[in-house]
N, C-alpha and C. Protein backbone atom coordinates (compact mmCIF):
# COMPACT_ATOMS: atom_id res chain seq x y z
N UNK A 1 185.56 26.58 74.40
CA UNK A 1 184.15 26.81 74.22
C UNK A 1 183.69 26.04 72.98
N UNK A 2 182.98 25.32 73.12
CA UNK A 2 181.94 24.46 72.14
C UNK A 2 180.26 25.99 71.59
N UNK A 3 180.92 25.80 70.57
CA UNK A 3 179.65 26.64 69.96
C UNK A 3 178.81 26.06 69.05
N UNK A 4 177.33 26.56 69.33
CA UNK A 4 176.04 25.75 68.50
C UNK A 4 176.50 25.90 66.60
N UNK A 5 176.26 24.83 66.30
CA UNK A 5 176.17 24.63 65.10
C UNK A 5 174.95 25.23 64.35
N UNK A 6 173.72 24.68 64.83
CA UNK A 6 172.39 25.54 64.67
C UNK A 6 172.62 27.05 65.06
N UNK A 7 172.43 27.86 63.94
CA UNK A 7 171.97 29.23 63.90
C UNK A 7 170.99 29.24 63.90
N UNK A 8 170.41 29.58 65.38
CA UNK A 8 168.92 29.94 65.60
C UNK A 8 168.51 31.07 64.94
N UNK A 9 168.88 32.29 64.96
CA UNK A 9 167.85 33.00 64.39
C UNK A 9 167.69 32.93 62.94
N UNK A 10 168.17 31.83 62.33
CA UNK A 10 167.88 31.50 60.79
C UNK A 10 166.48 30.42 61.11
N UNK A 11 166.24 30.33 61.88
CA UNK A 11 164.99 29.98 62.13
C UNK A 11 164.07 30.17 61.83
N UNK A 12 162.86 29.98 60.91
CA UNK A 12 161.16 30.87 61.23
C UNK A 12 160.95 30.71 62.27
N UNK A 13 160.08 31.58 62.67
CA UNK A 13 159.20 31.64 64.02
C UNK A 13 158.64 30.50 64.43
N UNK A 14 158.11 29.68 65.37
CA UNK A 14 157.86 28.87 65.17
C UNK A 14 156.03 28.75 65.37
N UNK A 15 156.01 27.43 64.52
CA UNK A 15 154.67 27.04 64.09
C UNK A 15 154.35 26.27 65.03
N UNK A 16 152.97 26.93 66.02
CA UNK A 16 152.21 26.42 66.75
C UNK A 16 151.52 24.97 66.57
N UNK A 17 151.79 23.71 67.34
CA UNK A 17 151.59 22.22 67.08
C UNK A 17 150.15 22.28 67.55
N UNK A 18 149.27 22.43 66.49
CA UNK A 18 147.46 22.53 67.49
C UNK A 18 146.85 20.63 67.45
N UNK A 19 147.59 19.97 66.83
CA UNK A 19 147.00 18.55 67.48
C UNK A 19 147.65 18.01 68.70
N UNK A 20 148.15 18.53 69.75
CA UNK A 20 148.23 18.41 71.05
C UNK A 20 149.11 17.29 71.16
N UNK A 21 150.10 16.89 70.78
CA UNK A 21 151.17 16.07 70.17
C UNK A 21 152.27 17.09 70.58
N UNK A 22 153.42 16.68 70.84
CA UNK A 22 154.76 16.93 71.21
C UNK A 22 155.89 16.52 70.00
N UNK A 23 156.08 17.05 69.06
CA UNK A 23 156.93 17.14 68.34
C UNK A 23 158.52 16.81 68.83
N UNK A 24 159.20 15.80 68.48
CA UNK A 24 160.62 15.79 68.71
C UNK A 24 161.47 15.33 67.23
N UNK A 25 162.77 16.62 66.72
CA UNK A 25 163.22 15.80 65.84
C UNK A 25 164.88 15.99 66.46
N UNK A 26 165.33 15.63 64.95
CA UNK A 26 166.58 15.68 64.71
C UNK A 26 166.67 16.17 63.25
N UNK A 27 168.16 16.52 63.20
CA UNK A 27 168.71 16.28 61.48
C UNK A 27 169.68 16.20 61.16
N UNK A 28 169.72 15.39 60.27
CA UNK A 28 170.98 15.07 59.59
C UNK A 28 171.02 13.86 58.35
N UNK A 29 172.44 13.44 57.98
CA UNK A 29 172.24 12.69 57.44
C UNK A 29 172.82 11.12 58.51
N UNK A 30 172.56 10.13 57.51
CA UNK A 30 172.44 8.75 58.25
C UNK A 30 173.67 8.32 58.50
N UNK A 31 174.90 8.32 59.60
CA UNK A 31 176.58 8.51 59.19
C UNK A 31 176.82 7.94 60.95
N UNK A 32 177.39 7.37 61.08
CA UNK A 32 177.83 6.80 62.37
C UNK A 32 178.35 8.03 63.35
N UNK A 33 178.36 9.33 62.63
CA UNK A 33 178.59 10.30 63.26
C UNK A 33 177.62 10.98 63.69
N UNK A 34 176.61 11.10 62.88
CA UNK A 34 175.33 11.85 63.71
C UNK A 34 174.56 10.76 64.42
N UNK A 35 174.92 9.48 64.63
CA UNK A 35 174.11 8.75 65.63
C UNK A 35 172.74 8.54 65.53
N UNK A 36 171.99 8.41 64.26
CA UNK A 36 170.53 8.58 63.86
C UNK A 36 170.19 7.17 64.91
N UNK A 37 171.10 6.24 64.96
CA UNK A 37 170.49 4.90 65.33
C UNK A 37 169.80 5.53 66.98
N UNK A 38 170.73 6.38 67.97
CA UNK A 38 170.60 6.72 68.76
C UNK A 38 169.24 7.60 69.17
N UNK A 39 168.98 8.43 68.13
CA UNK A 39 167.43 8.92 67.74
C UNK A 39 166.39 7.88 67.91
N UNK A 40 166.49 6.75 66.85
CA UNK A 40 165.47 6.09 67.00
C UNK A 40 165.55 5.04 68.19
N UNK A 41 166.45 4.77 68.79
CA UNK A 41 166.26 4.54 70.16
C UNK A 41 165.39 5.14 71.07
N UNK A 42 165.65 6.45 71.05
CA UNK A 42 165.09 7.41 71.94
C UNK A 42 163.31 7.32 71.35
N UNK A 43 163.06 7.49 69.53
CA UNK A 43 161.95 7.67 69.92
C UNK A 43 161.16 6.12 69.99
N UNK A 44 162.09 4.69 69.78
CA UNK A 44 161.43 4.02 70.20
C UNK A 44 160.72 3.94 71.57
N UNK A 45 161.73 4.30 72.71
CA UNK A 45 161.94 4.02 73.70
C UNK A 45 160.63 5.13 74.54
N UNK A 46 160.33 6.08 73.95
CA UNK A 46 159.72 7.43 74.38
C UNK A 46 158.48 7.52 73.74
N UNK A 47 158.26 7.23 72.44
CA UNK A 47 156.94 6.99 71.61
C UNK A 47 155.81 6.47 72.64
N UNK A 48 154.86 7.42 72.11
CA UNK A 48 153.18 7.44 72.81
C UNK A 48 152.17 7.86 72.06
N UNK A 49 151.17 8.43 72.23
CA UNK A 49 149.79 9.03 71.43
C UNK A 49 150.26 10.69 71.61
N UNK A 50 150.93 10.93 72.58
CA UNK A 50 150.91 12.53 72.75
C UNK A 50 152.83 13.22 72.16
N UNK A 51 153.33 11.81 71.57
CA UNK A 51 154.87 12.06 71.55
C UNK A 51 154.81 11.39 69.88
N UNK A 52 155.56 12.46 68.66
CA UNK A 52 156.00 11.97 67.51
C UNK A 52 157.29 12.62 67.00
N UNK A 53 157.72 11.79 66.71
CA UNK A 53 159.32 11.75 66.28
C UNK A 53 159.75 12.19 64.56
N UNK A 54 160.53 13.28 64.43
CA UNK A 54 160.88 13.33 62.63
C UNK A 54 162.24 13.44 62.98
N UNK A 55 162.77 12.59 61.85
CA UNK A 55 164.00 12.52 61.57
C UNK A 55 163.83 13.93 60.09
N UNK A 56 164.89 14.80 60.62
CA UNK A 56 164.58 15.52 59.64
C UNK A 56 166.17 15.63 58.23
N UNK A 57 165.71 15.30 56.85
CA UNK A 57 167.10 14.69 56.14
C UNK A 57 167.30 13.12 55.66
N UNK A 58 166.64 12.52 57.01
CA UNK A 58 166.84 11.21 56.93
C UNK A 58 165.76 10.15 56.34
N UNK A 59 166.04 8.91 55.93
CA UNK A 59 165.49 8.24 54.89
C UNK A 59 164.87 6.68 55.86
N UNK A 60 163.57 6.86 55.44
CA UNK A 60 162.92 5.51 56.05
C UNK A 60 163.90 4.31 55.89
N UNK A 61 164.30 3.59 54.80
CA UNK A 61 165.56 3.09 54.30
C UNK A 61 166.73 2.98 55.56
N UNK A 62 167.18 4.02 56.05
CA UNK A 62 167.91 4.05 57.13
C UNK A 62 167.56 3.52 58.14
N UNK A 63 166.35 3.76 58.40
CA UNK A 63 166.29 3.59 59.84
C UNK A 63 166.76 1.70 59.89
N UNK A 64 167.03 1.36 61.59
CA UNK A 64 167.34 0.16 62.36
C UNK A 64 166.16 -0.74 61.48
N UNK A 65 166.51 -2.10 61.13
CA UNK A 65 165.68 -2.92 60.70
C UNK A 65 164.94 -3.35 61.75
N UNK A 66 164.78 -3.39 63.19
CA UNK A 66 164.04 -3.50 64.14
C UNK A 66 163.15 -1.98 64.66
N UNK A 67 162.72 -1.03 63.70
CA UNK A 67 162.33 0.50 64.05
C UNK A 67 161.05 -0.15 64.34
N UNK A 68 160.03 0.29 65.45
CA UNK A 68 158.65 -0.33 65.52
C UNK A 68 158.20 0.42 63.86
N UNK A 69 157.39 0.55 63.61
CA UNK A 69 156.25 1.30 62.57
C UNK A 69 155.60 2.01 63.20
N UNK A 70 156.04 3.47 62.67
CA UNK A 70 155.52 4.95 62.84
C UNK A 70 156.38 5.27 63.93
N UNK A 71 157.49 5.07 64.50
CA UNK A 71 158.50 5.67 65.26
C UNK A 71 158.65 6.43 65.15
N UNK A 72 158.91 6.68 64.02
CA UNK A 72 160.32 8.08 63.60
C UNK A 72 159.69 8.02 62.08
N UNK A 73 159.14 9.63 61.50
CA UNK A 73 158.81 9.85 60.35
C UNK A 73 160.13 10.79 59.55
N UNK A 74 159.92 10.49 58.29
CA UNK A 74 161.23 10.63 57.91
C UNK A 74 161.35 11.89 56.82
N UNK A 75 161.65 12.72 56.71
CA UNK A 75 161.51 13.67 55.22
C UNK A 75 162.02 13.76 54.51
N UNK A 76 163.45 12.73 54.48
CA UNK A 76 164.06 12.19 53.26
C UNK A 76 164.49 13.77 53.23
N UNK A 77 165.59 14.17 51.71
CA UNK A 77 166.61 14.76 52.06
C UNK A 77 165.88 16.11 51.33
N UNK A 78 166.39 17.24 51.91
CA UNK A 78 165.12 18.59 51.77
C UNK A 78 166.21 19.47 51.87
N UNK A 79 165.63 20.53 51.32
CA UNK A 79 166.84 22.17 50.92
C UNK A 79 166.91 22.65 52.75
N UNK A 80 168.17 23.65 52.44
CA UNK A 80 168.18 24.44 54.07
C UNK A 80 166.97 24.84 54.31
N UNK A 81 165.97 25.57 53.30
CA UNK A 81 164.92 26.39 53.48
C UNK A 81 164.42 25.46 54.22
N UNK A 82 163.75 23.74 53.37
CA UNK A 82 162.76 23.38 54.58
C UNK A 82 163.20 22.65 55.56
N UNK A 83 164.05 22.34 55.70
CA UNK A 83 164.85 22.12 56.83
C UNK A 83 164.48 23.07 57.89
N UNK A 84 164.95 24.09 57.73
CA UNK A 84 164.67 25.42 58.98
C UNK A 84 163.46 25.40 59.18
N UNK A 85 162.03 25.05 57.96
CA UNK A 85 160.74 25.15 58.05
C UNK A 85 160.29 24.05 59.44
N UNK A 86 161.06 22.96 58.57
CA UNK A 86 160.78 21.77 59.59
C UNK A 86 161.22 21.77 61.05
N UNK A 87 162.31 22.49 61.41
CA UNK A 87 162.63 22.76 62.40
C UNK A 87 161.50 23.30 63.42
N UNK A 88 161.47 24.70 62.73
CA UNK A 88 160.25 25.50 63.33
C UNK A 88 159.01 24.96 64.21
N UNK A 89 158.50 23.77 63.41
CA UNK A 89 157.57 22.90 63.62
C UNK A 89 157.84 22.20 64.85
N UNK A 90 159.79 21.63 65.58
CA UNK A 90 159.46 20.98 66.35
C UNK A 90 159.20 21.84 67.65
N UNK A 91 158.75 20.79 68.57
CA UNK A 91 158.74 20.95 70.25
C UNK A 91 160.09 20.99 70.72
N UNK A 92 160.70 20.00 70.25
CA UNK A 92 161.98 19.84 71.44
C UNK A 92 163.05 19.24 70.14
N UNK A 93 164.11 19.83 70.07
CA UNK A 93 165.29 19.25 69.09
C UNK A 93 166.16 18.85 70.01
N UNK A 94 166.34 17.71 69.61
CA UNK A 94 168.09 16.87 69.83
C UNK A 94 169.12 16.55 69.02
N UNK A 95 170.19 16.69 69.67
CA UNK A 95 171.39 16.46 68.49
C UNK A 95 172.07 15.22 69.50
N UNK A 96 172.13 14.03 68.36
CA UNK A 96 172.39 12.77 69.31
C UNK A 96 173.67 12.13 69.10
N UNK A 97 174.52 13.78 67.97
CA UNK A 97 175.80 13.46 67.35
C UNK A 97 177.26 12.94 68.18
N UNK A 98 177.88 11.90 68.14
CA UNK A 98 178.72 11.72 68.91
C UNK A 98 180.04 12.49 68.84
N UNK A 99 179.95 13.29 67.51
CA UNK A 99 181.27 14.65 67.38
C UNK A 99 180.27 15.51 66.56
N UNK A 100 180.59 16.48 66.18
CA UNK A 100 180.46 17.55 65.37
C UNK A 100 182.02 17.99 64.96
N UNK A 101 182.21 18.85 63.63
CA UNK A 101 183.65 19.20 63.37
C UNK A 101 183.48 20.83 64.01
N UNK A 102 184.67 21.00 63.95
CA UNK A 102 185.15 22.48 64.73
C UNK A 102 185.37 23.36 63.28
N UNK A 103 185.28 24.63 63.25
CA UNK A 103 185.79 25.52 61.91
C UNK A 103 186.98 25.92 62.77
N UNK A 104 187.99 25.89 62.19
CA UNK A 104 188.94 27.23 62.60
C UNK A 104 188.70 28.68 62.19
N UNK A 105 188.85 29.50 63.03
CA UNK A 105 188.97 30.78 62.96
C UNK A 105 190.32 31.25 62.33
């Protein structure tokens, strides 16, 4: 059994998106393991007027030297608190990590 890394109910509730926009993030930091490049693929590839992308952790700096402008907004590196804040905020989270580590029990 693969278990979520995200503890949802450390979550806030989440915050209603009233500019009619579709929120998608991620988070982490910028590491060949969490696959950020793979993110901004996606929100190159998916980006519209009704679709915006946050990298949440991660640093404009990072992103692909080919990122269009305004792809993927970035919040640079932030406590758990707003992290979880920022979370709250999205529509749809992806994790685009190609491993995660296991804890032993």
């Amino acid at each position: 059994m693969i278990e979520n890394g995200v503890n949802v109910p450390e979550i806030p509730t989440r915050i209603e998106n009233s500019a009619g926009q579709v929120l998608i993030g991620m988070s982490g930091r910028a590491t060949y393991q969490k696959n950020h490049e793979g993110f901004v693929k996606l929100a190159t590839d998916l980006r519209g007027p009704s679709t915006r992308f946050m990298w949440i952790g991660g640093n404009a700096e990072k992103l692909p030297a080919d990122t269009p402008d305004g792809a993927v907004s970035c919040s640079g590196w932030v406590t758990r608190e707003r992290t979880l804040e920022l979370t709250s905020q999205l529509d749809i989270y992806v994790q685009t990590s190609r491993w995660e580590a296991c804890r032993s029990r």
